[in-house]
Protein backbone atom coordinates (compact mmCIF):
# COMPACT_ATOMS: atom_id res chain seq x y z
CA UNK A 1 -11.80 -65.99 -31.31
CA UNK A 2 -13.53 -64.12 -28.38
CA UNK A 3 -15.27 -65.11 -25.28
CA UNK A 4 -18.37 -66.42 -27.30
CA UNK A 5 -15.41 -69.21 -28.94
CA UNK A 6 -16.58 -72.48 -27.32
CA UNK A 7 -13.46 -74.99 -27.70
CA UNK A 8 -16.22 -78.08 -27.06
CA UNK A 9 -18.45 -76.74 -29.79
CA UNK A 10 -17.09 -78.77 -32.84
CA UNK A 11 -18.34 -76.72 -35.61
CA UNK A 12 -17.09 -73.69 -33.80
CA UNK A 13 -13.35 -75.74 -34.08
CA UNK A 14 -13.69 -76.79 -37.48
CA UNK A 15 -14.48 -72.84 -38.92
CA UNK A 16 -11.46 -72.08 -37.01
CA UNK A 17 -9.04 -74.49 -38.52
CA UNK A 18 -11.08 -73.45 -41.77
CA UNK A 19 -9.61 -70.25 -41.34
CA UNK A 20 -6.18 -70.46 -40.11
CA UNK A 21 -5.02 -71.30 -43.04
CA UNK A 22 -6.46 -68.79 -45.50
CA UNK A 23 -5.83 -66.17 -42.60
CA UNK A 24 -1.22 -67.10 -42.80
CA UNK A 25 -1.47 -67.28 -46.72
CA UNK A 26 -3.46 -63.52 -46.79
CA UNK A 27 -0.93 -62.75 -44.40
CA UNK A 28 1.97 -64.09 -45.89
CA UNK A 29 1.14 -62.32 -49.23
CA UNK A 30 0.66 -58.70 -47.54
CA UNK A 31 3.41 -59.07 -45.66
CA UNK A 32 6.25 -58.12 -48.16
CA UNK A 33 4.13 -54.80 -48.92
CA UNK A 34 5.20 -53.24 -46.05
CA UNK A 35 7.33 -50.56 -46.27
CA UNK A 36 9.48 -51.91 -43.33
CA UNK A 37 9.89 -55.15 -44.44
CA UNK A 38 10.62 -53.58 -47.96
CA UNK A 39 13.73 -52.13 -46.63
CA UNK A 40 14.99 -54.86 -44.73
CA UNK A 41 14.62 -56.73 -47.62
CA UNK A 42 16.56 -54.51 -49.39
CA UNK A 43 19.36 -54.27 -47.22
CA UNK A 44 22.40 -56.26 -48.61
CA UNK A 45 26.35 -56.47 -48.09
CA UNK A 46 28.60 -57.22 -49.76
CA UNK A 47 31.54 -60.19 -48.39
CA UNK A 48 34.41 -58.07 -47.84
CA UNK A 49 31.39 -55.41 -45.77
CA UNK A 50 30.65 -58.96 -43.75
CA UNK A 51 33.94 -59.42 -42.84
CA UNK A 52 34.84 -55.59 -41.84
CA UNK A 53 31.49 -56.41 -39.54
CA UNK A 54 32.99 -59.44 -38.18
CA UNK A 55 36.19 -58.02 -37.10
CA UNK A 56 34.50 -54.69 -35.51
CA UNK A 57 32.54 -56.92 -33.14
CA UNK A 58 35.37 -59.37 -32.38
CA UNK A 59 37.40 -56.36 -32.03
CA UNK A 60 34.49 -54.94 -29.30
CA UNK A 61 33.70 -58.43 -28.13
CA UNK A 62 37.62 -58.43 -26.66
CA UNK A 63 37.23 -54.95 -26.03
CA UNK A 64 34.28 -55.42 -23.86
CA UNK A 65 36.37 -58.63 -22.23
CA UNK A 66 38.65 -56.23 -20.92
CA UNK A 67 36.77 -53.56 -19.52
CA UNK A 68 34.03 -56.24 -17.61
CA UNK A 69 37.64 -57.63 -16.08
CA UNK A 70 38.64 -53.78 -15.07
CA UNK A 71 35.17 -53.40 -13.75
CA UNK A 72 35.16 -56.48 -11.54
CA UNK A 73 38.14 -54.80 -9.85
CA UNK A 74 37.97 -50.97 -9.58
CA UNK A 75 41.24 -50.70 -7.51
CA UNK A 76 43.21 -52.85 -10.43
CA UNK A 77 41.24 -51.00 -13.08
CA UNK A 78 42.70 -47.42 -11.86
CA UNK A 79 46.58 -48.96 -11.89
CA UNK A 80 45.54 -50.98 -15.45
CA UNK A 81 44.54 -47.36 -16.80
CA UNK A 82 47.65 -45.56 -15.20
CA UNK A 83 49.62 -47.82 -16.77
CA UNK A 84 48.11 -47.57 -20.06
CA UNK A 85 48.36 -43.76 -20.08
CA UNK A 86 52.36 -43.96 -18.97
CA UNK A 87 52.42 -46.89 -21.59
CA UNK A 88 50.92 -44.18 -24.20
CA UNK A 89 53.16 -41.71 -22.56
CA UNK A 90 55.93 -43.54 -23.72
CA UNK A 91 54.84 -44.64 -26.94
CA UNK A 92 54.33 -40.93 -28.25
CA UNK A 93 57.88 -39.74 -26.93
CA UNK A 94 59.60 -42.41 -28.02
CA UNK A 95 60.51 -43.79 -24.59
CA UNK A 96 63.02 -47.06 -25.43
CA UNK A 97 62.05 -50.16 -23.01
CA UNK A 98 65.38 -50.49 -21.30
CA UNK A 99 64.03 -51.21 -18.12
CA UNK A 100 64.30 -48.13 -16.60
CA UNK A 101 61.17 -46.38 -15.18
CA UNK A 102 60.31 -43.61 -17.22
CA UNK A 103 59.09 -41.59 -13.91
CA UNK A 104 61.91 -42.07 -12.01
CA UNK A 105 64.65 -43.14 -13.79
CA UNK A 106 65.09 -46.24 -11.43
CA UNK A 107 65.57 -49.52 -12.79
CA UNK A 108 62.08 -51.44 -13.32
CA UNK A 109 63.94 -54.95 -12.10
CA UNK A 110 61.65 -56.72 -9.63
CA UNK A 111 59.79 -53.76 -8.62
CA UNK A 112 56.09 -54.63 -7.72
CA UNK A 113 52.90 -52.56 -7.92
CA UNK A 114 51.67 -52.21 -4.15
CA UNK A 115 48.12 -52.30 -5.04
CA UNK A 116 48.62 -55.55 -7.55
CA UNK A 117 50.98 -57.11 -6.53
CA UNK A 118 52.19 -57.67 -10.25
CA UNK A 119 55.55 -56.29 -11.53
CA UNK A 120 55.81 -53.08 -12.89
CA UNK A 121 57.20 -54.39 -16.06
CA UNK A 122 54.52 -57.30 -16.73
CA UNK A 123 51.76 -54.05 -16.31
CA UNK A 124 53.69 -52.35 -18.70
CA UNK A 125 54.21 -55.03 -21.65
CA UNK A 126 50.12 -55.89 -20.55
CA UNK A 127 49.13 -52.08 -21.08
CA UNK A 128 51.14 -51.79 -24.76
CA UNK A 129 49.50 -54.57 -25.90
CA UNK A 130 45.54 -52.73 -24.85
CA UNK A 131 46.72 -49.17 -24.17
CA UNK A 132 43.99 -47.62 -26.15
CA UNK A 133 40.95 -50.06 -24.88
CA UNK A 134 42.25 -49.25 -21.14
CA UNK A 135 43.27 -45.74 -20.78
CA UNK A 136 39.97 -44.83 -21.79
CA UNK A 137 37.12 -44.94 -19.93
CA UNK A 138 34.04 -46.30 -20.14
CA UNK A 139 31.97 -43.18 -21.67
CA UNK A 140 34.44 -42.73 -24.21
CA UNK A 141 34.05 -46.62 -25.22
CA UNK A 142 30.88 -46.16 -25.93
CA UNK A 143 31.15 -43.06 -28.03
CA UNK A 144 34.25 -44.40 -29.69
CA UNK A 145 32.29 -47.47 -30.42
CA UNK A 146 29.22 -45.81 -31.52
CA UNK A 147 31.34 -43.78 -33.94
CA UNK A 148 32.67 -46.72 -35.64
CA UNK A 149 29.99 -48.28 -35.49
CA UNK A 150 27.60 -45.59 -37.14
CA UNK A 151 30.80 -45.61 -40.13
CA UNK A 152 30.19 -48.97 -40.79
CA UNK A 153 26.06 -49.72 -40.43
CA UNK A 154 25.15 -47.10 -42.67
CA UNK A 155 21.53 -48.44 -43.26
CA UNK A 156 19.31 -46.43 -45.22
CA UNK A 157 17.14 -42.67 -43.28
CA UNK A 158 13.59 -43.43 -41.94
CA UNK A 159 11.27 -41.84 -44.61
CA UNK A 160 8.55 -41.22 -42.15
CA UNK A 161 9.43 -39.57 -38.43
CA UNK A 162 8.88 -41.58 -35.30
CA UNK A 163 5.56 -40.16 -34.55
CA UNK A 164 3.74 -41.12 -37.80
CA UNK A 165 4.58 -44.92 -37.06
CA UNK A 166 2.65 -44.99 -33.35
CA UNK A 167 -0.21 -47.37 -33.08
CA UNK A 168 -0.24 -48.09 -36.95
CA UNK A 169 1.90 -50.89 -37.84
CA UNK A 170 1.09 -51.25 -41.59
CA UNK A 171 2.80 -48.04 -41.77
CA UNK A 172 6.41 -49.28 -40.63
């Protein structure tokens, strides 16, 4: 339009609505030659790909549930995480759950974390169930996640690098 477009000036209003619509259907038809909206368009999965998706981000979505409540709390989080390592401790050697502290051999009865105030055993049977999501920390979610992520999104290599694209979108 420009500065010289005079909204009172009724011819000036009537080329414009002239032209809008020409303007969306030349714009509509070009649109679909580019090459980035080519590949998009040409991206597909399949239902049982959908559903892998699905899970992955429910799986990170719960994931993520966690770790925000860890983060809220940074003295819980660094008992959660102990626990989760001695829970993974136990796990790989086999350690049975007979209520006996695998530390110190003490019976697990009514004993209460100082810092939590929760028992010992409730942390435990909590850090079995998320061992893996909580004994890690936070940089190795994120590379864990970008992993499995990368696995599963495998969309299609840029032809053209970075620095051919700046400043000219028909070439996207």
């Amino acid at each position: 339009m420009g500065e010289q477009f005079n909204p009172e000036d009724k011819k000036a209003r009537d080329d414009l609505e002239a032209s809008i619509r020409p303007a969306i259907e030349q714009l509509s038809k070009h649109l679909s030659e580019l090459p980035s909206i080519a590949r998009l368009s040409a991206l597909s999965a399949s239902a049982d790909e959908i559903a892998v998706v699905a899970r992955l981000l429910a799986q990170i979505d719960a994931e993520a549930a966690t770790l925000a409540a860890l983060a809220a709390s940074p003295d819980r989080a660094r008992r959660a995480q102990l626990y989760a390592r001695l829970s993974a401790w136990m796990h790989e050697h086999g350690h049975a759950d007979d209520g006996m502290c695998p530390v110190c051999v003490g019976p697990l009865h009514g004993e209460c974390d100082p810092v939590t105030g929760n028992t010992v055993s409730d942390h435990l049977a909590e850090a079995t169930r998320d061992r893996e999501v909580i004994a890690r920390t936070v940089a190795e979610c994120r590379r864990t996640g970008a992993v499995a992520s990368s696995k599963i999104f495998r969309l299609p290599s840029r032809r053209k690098p970075a620095a051919t694209c700046q400043g000219h979108p028909s070439t996207y």
